[in-house]
N, C-alpha and C. Protein backbone atom coordinates (compact mmCIF):
# COMPACT_ATOMS: atom_id res chain seq x y z
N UNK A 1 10.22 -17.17 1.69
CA UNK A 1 10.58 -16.97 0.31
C UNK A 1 9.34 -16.58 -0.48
N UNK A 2 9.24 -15.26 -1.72
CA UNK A 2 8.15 -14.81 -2.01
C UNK A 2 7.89 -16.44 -3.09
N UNK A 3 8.44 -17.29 -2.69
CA UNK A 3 8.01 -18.51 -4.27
C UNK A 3 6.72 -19.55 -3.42
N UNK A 4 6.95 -19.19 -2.26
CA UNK A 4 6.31 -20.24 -1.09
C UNK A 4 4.72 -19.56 -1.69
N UNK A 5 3.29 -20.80 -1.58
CA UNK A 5 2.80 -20.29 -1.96
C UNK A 5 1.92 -19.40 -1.16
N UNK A 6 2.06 -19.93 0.24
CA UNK A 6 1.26 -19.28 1.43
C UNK A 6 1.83 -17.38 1.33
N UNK A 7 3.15 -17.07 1.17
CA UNK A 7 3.70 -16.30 1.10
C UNK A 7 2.91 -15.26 -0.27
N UNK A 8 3.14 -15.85 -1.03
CA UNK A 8 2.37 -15.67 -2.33
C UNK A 8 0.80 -14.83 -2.54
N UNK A 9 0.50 -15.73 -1.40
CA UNK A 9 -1.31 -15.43 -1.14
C UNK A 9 -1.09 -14.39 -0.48
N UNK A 10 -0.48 -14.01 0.90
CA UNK A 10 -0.84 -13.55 2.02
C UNK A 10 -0.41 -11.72 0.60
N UNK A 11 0.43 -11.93 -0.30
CA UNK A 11 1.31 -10.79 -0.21
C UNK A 11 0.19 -10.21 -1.06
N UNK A 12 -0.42 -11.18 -2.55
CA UNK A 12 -1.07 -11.13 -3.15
C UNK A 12 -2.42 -10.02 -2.23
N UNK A 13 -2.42 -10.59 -1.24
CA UNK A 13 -4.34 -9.96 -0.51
C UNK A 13 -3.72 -8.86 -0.12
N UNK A 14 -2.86 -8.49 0.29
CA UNK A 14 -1.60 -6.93 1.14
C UNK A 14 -2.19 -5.74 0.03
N UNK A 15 -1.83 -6.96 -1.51
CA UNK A 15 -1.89 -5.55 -2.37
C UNK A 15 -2.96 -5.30 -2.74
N UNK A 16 -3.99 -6.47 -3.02
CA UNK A 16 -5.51 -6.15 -3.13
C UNK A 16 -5.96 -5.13 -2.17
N UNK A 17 -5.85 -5.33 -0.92
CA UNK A 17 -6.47 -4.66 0.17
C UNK A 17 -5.82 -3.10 0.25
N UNK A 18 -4.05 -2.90 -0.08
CA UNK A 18 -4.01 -1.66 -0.18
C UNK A 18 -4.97 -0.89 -1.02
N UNK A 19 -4.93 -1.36 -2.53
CA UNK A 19 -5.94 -0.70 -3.60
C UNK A 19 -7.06 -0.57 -3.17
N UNK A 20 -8.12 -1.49 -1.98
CA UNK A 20 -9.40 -1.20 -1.82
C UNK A 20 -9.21 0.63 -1.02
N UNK A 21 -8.33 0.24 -0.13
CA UNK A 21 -7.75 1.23 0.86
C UNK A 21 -7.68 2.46 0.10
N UNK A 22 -6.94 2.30 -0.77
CA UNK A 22 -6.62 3.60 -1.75
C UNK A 22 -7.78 4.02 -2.55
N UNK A 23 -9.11 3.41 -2.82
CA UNK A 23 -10.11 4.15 -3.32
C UNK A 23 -11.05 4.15 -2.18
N UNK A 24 -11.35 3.46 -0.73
CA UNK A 24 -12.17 4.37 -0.35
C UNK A 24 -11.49 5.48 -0.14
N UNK A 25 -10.18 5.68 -0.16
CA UNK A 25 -9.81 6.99 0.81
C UNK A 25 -10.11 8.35 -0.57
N UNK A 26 -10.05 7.75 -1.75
CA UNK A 26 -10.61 8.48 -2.80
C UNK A 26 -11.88 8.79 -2.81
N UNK A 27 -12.72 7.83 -2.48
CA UNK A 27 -14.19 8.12 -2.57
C UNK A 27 -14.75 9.20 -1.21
N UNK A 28 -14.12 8.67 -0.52
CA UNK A 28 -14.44 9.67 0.91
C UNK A 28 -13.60 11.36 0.61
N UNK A 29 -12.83 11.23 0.16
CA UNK A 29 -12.01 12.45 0.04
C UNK A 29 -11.05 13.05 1.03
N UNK A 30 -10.56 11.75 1.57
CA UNK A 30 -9.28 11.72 2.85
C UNK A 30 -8.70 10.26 3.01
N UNK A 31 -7.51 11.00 3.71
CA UNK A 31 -6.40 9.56 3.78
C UNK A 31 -6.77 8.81 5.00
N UNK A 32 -8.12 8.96 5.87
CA UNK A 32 -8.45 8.77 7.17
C UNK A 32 -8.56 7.16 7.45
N UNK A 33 -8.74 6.63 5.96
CA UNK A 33 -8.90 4.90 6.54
C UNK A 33 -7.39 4.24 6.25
N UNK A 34 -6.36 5.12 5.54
CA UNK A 34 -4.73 4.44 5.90
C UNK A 34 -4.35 4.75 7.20
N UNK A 35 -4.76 6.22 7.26
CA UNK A 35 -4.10 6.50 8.73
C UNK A 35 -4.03 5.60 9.59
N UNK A 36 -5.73 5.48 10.02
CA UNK A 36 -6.10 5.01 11.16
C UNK A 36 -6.58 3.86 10.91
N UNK A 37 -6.10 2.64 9.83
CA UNK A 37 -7.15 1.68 9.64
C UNK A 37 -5.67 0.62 9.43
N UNK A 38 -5.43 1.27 8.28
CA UNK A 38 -4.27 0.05 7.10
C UNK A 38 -2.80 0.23 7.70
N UNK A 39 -2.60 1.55 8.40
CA UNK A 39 -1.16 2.15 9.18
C UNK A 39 -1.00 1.01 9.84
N UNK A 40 -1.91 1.40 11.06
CA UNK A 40 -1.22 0.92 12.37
C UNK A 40 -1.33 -0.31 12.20
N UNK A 41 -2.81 -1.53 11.34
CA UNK A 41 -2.01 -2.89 11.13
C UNK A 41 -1.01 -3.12 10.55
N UNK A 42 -0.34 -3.00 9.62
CA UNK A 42 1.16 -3.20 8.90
C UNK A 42 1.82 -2.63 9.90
N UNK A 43 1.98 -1.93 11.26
CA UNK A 43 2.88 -1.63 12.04
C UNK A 43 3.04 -2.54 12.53
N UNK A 44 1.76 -3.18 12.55
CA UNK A 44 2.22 -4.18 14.23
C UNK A 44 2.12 -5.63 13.87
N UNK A 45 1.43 -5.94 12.39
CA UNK A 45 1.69 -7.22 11.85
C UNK A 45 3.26 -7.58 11.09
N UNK A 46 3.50 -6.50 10.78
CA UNK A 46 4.71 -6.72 9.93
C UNK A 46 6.45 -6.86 10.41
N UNK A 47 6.25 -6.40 11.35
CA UNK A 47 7.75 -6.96 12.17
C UNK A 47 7.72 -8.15 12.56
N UNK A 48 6.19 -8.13 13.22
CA UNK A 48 5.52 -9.83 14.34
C UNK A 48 6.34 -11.12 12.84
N UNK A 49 5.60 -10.55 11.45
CA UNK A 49 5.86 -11.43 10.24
C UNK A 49 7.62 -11.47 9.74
N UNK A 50 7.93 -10.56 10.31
CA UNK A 50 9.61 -10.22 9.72
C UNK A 50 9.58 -10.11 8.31
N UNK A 51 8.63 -9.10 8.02
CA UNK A 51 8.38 -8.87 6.49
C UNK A 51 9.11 -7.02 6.90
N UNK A 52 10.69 -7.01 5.85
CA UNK A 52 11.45 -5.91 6.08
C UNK A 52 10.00 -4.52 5.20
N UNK A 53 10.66 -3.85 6.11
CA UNK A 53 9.47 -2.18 5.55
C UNK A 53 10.33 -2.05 4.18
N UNK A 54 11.55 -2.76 3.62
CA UNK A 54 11.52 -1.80 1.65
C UNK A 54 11.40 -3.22 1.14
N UNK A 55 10.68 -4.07 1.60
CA UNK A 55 10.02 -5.06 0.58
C UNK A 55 8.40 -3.89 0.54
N UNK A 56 8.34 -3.81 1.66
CA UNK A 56 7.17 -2.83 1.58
C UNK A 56 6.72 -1.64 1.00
N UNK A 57 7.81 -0.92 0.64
CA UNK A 57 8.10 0.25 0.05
C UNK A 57 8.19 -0.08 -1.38
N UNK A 58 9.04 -1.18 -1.70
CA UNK A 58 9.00 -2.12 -3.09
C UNK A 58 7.81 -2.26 -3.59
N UNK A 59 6.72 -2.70 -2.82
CA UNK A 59 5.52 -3.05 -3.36
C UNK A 59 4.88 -1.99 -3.78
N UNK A 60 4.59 -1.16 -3.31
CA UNK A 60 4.17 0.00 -2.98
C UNK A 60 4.76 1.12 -4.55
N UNK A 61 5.79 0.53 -4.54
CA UNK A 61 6.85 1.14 -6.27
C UNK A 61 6.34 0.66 -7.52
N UNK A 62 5.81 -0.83 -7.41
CA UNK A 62 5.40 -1.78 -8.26
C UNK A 62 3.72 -1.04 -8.55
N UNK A 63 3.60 -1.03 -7.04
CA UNK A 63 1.65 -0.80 -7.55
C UNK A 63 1.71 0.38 -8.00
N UNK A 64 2.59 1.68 -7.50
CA UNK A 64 2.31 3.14 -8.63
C UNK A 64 2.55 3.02 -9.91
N UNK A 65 3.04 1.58 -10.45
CA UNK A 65 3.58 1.90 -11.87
C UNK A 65 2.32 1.22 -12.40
N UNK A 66 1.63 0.03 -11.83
CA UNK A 66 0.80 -0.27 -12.27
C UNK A 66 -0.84 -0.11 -12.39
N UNK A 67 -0.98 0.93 -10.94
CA UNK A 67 -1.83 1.96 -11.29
C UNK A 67 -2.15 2.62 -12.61
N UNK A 68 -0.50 3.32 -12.87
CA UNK A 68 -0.43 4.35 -14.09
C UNK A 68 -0.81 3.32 -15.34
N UNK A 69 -0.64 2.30 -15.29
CA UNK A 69 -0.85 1.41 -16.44
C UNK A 69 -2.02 1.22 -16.81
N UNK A 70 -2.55 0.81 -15.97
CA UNK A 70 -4.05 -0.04 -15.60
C UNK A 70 -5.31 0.94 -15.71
N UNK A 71 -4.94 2.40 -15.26
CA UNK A 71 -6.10 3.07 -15.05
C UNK A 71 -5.91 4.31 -16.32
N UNK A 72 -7.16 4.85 -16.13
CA UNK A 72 -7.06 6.11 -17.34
C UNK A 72 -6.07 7.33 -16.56
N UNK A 73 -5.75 8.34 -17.27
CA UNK A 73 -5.28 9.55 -16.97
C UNK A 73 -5.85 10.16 -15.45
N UNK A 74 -7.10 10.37 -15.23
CA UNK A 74 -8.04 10.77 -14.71
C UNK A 74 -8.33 10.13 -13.23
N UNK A 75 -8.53 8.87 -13.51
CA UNK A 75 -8.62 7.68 -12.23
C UNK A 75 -7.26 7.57 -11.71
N UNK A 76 -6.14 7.49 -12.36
CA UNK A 76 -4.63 7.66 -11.53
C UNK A 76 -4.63 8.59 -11.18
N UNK A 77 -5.03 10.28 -11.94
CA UNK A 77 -4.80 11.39 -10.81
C UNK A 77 -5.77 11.72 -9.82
N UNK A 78 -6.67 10.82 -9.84
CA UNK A 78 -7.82 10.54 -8.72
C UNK A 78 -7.17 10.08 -7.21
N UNK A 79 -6.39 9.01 -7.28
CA UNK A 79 -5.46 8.29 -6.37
C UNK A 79 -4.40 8.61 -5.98
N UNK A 80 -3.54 9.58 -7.08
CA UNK A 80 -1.95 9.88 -6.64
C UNK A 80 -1.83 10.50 -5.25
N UNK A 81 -2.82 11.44 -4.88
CA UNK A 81 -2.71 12.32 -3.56
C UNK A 81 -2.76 11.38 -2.54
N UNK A 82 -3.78 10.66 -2.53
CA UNK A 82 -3.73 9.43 -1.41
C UNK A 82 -2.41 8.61 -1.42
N UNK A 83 -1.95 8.02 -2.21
CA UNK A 83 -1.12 7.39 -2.93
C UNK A 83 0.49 8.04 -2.72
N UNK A 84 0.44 9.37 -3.06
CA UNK A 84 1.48 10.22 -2.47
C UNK A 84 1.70 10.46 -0.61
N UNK A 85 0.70 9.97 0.09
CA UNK A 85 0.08 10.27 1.50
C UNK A 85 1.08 8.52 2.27
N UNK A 86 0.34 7.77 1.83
CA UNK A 86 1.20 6.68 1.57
C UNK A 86 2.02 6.42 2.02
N UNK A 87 2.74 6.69 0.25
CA UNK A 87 4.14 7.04 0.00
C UNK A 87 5.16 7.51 1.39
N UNK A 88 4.55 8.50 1.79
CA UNK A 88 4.84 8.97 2.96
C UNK A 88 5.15 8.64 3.86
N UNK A 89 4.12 7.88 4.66
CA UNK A 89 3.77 7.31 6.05
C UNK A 89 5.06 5.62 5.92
N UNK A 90 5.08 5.27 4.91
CA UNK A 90 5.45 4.42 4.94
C UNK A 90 7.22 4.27 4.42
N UNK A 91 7.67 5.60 4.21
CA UNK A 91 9.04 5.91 4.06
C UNK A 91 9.89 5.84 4.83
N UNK A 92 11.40 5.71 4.42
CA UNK A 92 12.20 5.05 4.85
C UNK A 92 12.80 6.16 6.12
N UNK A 93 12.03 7.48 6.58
CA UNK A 93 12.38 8.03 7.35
C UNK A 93 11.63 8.02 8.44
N UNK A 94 10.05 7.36 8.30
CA UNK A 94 9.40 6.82 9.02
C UNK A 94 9.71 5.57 9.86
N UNK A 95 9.63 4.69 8.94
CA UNK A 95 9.87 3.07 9.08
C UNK A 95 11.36 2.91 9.08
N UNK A 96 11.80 2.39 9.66
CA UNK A 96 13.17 1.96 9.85
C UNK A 96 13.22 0.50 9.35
């Protein structure tokens, strides 16, 4: 249950760590550390956890809105491409 607090934490660090994810891949100027870094763990941790892929996709909905909130004009369209890359990899035609 997301009220549990262990649950809470673990989901809490998911989204911290995507955002670190999402600006090195900005600072480097490629999607090369989701691909091959942040992908394939959420592949293989996240079934093991029985955490469904559109709670994942959910999150993922939540943080683009709060990107757009949080950051200037400039720094969100810094991220969207990565962010749009993502979006992608982690869709519901991908992930089942």
């Amino acid at each position: 249950m997301l009220s549990d607090p262990v649950v809470k934490t673990a989901s809490i660090r998911d989204v911290e760590m995507l955002q670190v994810y999402l600006w090195v891949c900005a600072l480097e100027g490629s999607i090369a550390a989701i691909q091959q870094e942040l992908f394939p763990l959420y592949v293989m941790l996240y079934p093991t956890l029985k955490v469904q892929w559109e709670m994942v996709r959910q999150m993922m909905y939540l943080l683009r809105y709060e990107i757009s909130d949080h950051l200037t004009p400039k720094q969100s369209n810094t991220l969207m491409p990565y962010f749009q890359a993502l979006l992608q990899m982690f869709s519901s035609e991908i992930l089942h």
